[in-house]
N, C-alpha and C. Protein backbone atom coordinates (compact mmCIF):
# COMPACT_ATOMS: atom_id res chain seq x y z
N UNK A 1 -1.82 7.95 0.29
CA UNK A 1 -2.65 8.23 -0.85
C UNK A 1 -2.60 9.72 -1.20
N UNK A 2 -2.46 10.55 -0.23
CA UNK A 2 -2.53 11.70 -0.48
C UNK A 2 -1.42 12.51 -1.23
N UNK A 3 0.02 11.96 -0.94
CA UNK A 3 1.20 12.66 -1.53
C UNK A 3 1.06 12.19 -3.06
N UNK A 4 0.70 10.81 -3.18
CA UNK A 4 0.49 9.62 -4.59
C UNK A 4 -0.13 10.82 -5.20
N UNK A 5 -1.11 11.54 -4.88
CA UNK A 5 -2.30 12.28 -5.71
C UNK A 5 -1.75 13.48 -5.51
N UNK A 6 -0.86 14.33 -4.75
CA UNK A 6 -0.12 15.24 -5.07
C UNK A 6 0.47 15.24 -6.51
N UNK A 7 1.48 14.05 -5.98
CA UNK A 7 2.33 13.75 -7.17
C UNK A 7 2.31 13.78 -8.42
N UNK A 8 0.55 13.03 -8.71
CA UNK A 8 -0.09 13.20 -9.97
C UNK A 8 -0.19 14.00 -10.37
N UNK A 9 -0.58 15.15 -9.72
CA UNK A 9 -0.71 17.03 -9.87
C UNK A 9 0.06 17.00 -10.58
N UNK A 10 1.09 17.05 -9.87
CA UNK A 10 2.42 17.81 -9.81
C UNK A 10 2.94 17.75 -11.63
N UNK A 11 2.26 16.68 -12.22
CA UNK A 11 2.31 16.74 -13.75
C UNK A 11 1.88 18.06 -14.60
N UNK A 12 0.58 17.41 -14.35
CA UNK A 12 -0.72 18.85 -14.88
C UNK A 12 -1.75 18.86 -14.05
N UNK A 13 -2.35 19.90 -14.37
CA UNK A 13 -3.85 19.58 -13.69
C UNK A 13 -4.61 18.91 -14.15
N UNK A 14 -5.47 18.16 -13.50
CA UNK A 14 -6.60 17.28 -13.22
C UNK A 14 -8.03 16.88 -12.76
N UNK A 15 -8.70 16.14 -13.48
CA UNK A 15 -9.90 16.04 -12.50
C UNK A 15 -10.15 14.73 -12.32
N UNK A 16 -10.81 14.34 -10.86
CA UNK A 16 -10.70 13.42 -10.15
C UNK A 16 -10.70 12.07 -11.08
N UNK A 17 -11.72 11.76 -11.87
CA UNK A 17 -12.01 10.42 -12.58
C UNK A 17 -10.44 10.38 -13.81
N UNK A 18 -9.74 11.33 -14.23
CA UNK A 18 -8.50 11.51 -14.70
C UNK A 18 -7.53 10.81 -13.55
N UNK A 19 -7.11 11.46 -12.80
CA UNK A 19 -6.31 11.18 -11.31
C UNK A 19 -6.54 9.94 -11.07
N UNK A 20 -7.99 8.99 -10.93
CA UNK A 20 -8.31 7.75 -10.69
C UNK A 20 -7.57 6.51 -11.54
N UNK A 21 -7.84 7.06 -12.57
CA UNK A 21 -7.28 6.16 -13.70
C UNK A 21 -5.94 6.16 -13.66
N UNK A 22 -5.20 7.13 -13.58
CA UNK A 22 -3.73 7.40 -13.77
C UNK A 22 -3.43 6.33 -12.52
N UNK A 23 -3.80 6.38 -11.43
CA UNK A 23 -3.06 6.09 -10.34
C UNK A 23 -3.60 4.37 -10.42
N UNK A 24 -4.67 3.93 -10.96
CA UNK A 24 -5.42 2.51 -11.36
C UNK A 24 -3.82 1.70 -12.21
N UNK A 25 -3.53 2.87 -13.39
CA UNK A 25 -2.78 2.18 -14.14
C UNK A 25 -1.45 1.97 -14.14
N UNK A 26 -1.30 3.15 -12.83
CA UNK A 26 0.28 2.87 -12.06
C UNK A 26 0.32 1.51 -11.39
N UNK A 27 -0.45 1.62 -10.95
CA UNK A 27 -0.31 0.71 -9.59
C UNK A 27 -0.86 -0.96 -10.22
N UNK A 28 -1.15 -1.23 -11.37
CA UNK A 28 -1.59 -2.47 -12.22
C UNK A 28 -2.70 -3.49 -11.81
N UNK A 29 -2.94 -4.30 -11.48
CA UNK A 29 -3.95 -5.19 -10.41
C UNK A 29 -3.96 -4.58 -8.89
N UNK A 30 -2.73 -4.00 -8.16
CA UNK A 30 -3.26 -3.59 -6.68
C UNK A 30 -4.19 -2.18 -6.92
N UNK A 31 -4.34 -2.01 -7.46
CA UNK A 31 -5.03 -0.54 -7.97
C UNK A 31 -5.98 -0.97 -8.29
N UNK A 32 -6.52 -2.03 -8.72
CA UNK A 32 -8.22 -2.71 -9.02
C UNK A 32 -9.08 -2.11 -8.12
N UNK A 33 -8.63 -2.57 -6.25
CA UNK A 33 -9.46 -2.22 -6.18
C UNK A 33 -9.70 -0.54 -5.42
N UNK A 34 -9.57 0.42 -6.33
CA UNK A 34 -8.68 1.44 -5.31
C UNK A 34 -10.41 2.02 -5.67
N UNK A 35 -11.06 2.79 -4.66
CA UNK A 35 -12.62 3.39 -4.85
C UNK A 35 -12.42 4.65 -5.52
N UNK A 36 -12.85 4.83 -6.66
CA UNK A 36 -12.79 6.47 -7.19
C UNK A 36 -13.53 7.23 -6.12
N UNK A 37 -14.73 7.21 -5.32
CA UNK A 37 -14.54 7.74 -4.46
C UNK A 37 -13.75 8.42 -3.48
N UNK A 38 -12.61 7.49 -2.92
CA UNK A 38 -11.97 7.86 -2.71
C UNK A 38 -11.00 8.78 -2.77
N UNK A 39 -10.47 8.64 -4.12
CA UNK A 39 -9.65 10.05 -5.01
C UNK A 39 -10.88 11.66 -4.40
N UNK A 40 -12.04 11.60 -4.88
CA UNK A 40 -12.66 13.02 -4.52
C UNK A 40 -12.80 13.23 -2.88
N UNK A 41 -12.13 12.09 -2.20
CA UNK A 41 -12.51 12.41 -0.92
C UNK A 41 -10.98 12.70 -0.49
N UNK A 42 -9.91 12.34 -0.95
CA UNK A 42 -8.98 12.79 -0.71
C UNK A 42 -8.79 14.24 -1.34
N UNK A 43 -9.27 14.26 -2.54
CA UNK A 43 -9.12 15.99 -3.31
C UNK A 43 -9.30 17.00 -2.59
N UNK A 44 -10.82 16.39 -1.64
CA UNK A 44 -11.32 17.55 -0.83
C UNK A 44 -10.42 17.61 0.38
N UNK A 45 -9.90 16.29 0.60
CA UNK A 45 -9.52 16.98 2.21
C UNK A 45 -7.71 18.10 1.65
N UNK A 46 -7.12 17.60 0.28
CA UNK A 46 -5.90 18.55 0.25
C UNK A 46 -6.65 19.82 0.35
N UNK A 47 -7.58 20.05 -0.85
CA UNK A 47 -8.05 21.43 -1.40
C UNK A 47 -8.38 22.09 0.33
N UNK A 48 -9.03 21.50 1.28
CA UNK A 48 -9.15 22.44 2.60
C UNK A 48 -7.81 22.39 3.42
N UNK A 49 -6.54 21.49 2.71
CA UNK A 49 -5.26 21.37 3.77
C UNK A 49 -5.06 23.20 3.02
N UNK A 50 -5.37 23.17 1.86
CA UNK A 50 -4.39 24.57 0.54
C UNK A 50 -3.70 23.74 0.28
N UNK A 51 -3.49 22.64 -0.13
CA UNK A 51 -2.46 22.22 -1.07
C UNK A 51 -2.88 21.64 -2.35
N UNK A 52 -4.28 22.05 -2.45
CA UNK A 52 -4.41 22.44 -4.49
C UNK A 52 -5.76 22.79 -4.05
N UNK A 53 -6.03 23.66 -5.25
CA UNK A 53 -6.84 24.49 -5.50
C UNK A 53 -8.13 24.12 -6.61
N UNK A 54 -9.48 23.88 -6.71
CA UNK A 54 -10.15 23.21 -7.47
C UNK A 54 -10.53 24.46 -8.80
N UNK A 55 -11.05 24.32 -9.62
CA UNK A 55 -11.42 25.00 -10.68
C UNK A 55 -12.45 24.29 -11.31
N UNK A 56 -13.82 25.22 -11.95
CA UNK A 56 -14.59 24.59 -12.86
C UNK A 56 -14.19 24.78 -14.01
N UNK A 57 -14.14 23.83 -15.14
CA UNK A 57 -14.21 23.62 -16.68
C UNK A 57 -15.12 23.13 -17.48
N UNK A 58 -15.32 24.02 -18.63
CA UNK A 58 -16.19 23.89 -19.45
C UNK A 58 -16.10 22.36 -19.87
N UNK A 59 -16.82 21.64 -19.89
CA UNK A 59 -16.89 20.25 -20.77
C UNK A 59 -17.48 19.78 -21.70
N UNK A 60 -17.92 18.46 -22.20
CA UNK A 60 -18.70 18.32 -23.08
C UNK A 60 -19.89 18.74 -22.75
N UNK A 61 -21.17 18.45 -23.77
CA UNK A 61 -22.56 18.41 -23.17
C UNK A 61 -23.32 17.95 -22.49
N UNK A 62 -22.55 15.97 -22.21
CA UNK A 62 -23.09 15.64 -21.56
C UNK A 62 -22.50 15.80 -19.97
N UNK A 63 -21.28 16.47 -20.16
CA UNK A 63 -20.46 16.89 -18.70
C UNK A 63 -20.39 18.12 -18.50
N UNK A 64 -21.33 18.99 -18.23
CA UNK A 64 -21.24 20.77 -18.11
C UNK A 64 -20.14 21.20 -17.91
N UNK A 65 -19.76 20.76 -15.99
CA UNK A 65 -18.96 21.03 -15.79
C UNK A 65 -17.93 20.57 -15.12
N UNK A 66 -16.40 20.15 -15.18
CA UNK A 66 -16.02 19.27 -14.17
C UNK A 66 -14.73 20.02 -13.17
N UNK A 67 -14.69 19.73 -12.05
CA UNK A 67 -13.44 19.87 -11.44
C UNK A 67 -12.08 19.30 -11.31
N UNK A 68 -11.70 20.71 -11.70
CA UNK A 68 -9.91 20.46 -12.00
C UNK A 68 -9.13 20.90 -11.40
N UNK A 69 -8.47 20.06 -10.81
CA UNK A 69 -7.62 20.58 -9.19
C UNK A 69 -5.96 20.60 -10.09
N UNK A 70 -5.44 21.72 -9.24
CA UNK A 70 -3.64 22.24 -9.65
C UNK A 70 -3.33 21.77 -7.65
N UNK A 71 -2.01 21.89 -8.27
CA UNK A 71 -1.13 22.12 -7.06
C UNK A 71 -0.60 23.42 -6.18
N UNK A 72 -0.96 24.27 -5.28
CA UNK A 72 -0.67 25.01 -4.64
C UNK A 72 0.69 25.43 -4.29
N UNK A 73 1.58 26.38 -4.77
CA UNK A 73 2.97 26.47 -4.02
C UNK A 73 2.69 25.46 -2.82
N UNK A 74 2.28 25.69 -1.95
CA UNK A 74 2.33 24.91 -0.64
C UNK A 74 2.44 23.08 -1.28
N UNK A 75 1.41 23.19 -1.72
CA UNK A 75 1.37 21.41 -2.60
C UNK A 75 2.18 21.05 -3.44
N UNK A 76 3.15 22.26 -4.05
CA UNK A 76 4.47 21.70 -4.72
C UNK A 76 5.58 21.65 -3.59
N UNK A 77 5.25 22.23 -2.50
CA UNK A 77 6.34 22.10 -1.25
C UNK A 77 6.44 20.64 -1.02
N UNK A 78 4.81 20.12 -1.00
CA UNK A 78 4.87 19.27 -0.26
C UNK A 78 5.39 17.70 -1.17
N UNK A 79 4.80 17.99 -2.13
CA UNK A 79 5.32 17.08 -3.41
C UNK A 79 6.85 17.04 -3.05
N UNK A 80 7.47 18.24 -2.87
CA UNK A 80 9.25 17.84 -2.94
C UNK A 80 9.64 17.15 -1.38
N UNK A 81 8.59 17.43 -0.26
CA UNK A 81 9.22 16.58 0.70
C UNK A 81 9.18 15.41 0.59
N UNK A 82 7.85 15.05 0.14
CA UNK A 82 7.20 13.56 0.20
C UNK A 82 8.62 12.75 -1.00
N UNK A 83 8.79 13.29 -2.04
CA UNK A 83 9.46 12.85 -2.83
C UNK A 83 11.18 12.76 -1.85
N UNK A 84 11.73 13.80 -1.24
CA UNK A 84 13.35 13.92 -0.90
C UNK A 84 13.15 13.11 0.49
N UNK A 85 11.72 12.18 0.64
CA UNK A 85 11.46 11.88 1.96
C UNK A 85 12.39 10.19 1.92
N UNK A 86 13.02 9.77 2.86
CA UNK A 86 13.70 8.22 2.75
C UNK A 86 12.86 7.61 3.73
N UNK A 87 12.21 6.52 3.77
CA UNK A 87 11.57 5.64 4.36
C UNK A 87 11.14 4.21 3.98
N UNK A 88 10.93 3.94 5.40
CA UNK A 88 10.82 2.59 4.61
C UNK A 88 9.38 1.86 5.21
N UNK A 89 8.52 1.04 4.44
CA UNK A 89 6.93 0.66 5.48
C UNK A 89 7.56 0.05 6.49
N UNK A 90 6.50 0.58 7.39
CA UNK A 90 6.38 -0.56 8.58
C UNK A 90 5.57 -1.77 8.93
N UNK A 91 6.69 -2.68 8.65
CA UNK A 91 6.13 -4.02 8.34
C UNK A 91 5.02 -4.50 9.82
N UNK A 92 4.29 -5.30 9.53
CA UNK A 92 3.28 -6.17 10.54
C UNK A 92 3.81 -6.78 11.28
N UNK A 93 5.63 -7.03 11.30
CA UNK A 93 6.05 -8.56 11.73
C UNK A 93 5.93 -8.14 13.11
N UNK A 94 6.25 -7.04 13.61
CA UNK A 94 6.38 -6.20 14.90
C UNK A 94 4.57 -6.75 15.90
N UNK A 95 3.70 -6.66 15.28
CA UNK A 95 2.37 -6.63 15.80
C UNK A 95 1.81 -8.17 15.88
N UNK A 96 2.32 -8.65 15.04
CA UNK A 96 2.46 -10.11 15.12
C UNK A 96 3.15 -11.06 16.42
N UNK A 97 4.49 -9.89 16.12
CA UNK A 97 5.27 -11.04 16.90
C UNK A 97 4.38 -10.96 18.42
N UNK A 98 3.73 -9.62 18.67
CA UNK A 98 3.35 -9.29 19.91
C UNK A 98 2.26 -10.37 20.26
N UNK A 99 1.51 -10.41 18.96
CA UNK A 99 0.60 -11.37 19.13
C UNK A 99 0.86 -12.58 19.49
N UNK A 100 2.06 -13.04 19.21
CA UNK A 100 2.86 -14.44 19.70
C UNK A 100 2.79 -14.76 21.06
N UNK A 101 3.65 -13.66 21.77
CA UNK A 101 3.82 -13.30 22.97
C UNK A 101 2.95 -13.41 23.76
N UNK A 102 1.74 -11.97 23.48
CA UNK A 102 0.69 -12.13 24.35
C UNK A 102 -0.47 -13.55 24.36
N UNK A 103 -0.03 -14.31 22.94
CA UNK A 103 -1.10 -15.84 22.73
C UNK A 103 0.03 -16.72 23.80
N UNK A 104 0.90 -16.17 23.93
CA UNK A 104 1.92 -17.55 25.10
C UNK A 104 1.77 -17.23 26.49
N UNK A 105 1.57 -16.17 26.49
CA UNK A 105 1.82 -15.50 28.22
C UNK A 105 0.54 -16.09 28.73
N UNK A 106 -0.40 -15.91 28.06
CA UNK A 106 -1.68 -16.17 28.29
C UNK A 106 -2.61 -17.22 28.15
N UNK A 107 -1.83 -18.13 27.81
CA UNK A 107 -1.96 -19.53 27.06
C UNK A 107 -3.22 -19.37 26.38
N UNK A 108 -3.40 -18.04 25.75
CA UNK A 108 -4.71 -18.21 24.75
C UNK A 108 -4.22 -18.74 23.50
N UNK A 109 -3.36 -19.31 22.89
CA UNK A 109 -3.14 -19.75 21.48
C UNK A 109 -1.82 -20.56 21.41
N UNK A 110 -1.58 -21.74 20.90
CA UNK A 110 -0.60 -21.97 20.64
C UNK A 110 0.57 -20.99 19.57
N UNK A 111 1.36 -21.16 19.85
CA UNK A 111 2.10 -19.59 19.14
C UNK A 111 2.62 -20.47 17.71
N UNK A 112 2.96 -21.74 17.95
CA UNK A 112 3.22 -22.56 16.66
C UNK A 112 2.14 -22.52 15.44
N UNK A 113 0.86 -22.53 16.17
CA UNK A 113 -0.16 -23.15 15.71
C UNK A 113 -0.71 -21.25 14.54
N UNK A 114 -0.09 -20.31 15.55
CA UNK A 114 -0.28 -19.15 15.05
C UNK A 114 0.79 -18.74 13.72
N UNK A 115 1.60 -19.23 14.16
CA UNK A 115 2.66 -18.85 12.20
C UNK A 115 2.23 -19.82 11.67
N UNK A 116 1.83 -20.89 12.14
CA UNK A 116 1.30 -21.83 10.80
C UNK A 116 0.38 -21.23 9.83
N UNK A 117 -0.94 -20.50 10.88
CA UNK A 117 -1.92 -20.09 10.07
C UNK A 117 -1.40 -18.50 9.03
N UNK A 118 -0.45 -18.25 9.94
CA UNK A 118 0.18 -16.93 9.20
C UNK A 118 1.06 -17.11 7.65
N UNK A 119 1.98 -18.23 7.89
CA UNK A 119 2.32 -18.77 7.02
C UNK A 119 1.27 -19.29 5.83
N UNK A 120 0.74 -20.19 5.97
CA UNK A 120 -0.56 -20.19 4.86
C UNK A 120 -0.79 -19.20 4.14
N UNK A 121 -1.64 -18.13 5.18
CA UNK A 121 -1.84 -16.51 4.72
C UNK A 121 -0.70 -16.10 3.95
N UNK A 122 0.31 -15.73 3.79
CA UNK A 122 1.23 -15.28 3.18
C UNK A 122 1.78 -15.88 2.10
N UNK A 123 1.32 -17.51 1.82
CA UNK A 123 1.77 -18.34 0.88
C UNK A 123 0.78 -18.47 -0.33
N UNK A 124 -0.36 -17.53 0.26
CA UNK A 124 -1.66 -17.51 -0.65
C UNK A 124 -1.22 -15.99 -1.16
N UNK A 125 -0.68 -15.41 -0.66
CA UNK A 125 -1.08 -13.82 -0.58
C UNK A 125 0.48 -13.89 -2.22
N UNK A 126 1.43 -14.34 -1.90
CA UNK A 126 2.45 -14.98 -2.36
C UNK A 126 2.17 -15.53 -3.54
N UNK A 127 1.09 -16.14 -4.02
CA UNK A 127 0.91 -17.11 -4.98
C UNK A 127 0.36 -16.07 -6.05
N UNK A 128 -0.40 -15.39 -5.30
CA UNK A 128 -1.55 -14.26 -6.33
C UNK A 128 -0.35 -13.02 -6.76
N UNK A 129 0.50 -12.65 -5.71
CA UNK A 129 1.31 -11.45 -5.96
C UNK A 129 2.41 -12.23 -7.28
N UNK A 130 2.80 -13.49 -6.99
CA UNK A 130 3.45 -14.13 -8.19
C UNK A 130 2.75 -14.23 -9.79
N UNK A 131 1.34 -14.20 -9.61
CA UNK A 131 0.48 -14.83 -10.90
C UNK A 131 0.26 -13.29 -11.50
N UNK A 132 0.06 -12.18 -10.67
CA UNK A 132 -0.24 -10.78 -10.92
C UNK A 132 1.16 -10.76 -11.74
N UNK A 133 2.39 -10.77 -11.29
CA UNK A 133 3.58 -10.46 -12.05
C UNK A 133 3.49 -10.76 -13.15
N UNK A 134 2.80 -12.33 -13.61
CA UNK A 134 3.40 -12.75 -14.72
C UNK A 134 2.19 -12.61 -15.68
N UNK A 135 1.19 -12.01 -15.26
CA UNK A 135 0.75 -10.87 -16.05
C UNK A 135 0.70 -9.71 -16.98
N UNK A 136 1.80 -9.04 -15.58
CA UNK A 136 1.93 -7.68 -16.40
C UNK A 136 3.03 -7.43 -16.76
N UNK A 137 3.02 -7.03 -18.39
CA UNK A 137 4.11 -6.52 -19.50
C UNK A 137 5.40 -6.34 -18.34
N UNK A 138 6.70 -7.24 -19.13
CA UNK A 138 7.82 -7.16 -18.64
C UNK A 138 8.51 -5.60 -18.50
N UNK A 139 8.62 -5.32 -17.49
CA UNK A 139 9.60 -3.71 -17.62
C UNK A 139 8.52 -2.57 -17.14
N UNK A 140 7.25 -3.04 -16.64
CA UNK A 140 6.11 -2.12 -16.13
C UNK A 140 6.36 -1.65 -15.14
N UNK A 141 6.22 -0.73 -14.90
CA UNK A 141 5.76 0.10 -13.37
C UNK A 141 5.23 -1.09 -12.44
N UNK A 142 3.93 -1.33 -13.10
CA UNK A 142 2.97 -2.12 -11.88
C UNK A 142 4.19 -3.82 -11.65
N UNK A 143 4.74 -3.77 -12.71
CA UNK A 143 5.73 -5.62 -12.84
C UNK A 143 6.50 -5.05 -11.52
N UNK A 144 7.40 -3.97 -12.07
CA UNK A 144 8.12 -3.36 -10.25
C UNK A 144 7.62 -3.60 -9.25
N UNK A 145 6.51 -3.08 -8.73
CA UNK A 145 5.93 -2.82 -7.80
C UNK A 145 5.38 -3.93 -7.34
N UNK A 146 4.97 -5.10 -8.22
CA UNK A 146 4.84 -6.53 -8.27
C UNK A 146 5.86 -7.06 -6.99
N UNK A 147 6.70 -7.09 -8.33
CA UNK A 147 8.06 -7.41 -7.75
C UNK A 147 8.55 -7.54 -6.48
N UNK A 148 8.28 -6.23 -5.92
CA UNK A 148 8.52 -5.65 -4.79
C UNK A 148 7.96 -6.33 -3.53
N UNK A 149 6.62 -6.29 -3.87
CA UNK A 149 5.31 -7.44 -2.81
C UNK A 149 5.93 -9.04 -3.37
N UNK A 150 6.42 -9.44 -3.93
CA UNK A 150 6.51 -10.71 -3.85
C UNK A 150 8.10 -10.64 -3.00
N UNK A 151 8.71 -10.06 -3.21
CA UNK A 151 10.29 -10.26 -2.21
C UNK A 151 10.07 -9.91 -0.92
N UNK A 152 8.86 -9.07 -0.52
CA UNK A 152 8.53 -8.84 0.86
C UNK A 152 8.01 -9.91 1.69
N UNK A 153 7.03 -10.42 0.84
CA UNK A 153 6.25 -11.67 1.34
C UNK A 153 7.20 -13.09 1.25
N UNK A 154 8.26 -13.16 0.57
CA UNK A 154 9.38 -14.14 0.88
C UNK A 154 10.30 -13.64 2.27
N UNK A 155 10.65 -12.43 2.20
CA UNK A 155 11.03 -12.24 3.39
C UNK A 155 10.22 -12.21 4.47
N UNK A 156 8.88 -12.17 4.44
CA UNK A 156 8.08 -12.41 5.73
C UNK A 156 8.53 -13.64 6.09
N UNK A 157 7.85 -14.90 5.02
CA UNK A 157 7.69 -16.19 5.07
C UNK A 157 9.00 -17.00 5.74
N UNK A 158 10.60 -16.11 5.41
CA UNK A 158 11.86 -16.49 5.96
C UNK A 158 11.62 -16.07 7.45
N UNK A 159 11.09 -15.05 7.85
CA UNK A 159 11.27 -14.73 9.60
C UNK A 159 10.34 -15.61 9.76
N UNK A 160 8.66 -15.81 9.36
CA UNK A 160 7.88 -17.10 10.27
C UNK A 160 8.67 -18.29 10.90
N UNK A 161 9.48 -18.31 9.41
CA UNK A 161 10.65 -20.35 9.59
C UNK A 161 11.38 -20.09 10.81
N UNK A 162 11.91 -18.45 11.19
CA UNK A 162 12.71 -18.69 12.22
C UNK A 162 11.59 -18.19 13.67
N UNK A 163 10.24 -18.05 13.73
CA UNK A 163 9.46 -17.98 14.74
C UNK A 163 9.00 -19.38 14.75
N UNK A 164 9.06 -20.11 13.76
CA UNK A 164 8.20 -21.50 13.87
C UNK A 164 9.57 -22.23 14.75
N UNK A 165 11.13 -22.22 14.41
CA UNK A 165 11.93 -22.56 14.62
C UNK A 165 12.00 -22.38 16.54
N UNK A 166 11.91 -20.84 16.60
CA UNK A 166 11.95 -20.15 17.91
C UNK A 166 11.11 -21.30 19.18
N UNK A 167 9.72 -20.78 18.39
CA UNK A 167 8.77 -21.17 19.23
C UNK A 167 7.83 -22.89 19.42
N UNK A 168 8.72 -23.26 18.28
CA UNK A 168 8.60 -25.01 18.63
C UNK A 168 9.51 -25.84 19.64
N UNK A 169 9.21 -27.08 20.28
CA UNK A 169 9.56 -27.64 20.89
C UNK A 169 11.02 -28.22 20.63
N UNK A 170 11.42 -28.35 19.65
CA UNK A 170 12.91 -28.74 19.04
C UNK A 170 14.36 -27.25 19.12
N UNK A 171 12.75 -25.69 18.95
CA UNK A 171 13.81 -25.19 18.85
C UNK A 171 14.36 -24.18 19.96
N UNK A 172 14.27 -23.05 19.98
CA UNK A 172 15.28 -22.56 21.03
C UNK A 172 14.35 -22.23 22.41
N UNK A 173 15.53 -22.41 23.54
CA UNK A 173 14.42 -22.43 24.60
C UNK A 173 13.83 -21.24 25.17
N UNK A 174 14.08 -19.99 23.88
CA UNK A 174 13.49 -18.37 24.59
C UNK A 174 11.57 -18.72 24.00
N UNK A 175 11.09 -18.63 25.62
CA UNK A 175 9.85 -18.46 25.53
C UNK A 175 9.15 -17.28 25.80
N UNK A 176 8.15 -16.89 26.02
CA UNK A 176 6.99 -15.73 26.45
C UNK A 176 7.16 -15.54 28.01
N UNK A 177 7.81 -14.26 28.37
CA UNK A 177 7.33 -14.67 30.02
C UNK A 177 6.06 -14.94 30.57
């Protein structure tokens, strides 16, 4: 969240309920529910990293005065790492699978019985990230980014088939020590 709101800077300067919106309308329905709170609680923690600097501005009458945060040399540094940065998320499947493991070792859970319920989860999660797409205006930012969560959550749903495969009785005989 914090580089996201660099980034925004890195346009013009800003003040927080500005920044909120911008990043609401990037991000399309996953941005619903993002807390404007949040944005001023991240502002404050850059403005004490020094990587932007706040300012008061004159406003309307019924807004005296509001704060308008820039980017700091240091906060345009950091804007260019975050940006020249290559990465990729780190998916859940890792914490999951552990969960497999430790539900077999321990015979606390059937491990079948556990991608089933995972599977579900992801076929719901799947259904909404599909209905959000066909929502939003073809060629959008947020349609991308759509996009993106629905090919992830198909590729989840392809590794469950081969844990359901793994860890059922038909299929291969590597179990939990």
């Amino acid at each position: 969240m914090q580089d996201a709101v660099l980034a925004m800077l890195a346009k013009e300067p800003s003040h927080g309920y500005h920044l909120h919106a911008r990043l609401r309308q990037s991000l399309g329905p996953l941005g619903e529910s993002m807390n404007r709170g949040q944005i001023y609680v991240t502002l404050a923690r850059l403005e004490k990293a020094g990587l932007v600097v706040c300012e008061r501005a004159d406003g309307l009458p019924e807004r005296p005065e509001r704060k308008v945060y820039a980017l700091t040399p240091a906060g345009q540094q950091r804007v260019a790492a975050w940006l020249a940065e290559v990465g990729w998320p780190k998916p859940d499947l890792a914490e999951f699978h552990l969960k497999l493991v430790a539900a077999a070792a321990g015979r606390l859970a059937d491990p079948v019985e556990l991608v089933a319920a995972q599977r579900r989860e992801l076929l719901r999660r799947l259904r909404e990230a599909q209905q959000a797409v066909l929502a939003e205006p073809v060629g959008s930012g947020a349609a991308l980014l759509l996009e993106g969560v629905v090919l992830r959550l198909q590729a989840d749903l392809r590794w469950l088939a081969a844990c359901d495969v793994a860890w059922s009785e038909g299929g291969s005989t590597w179990r939990a020590p």
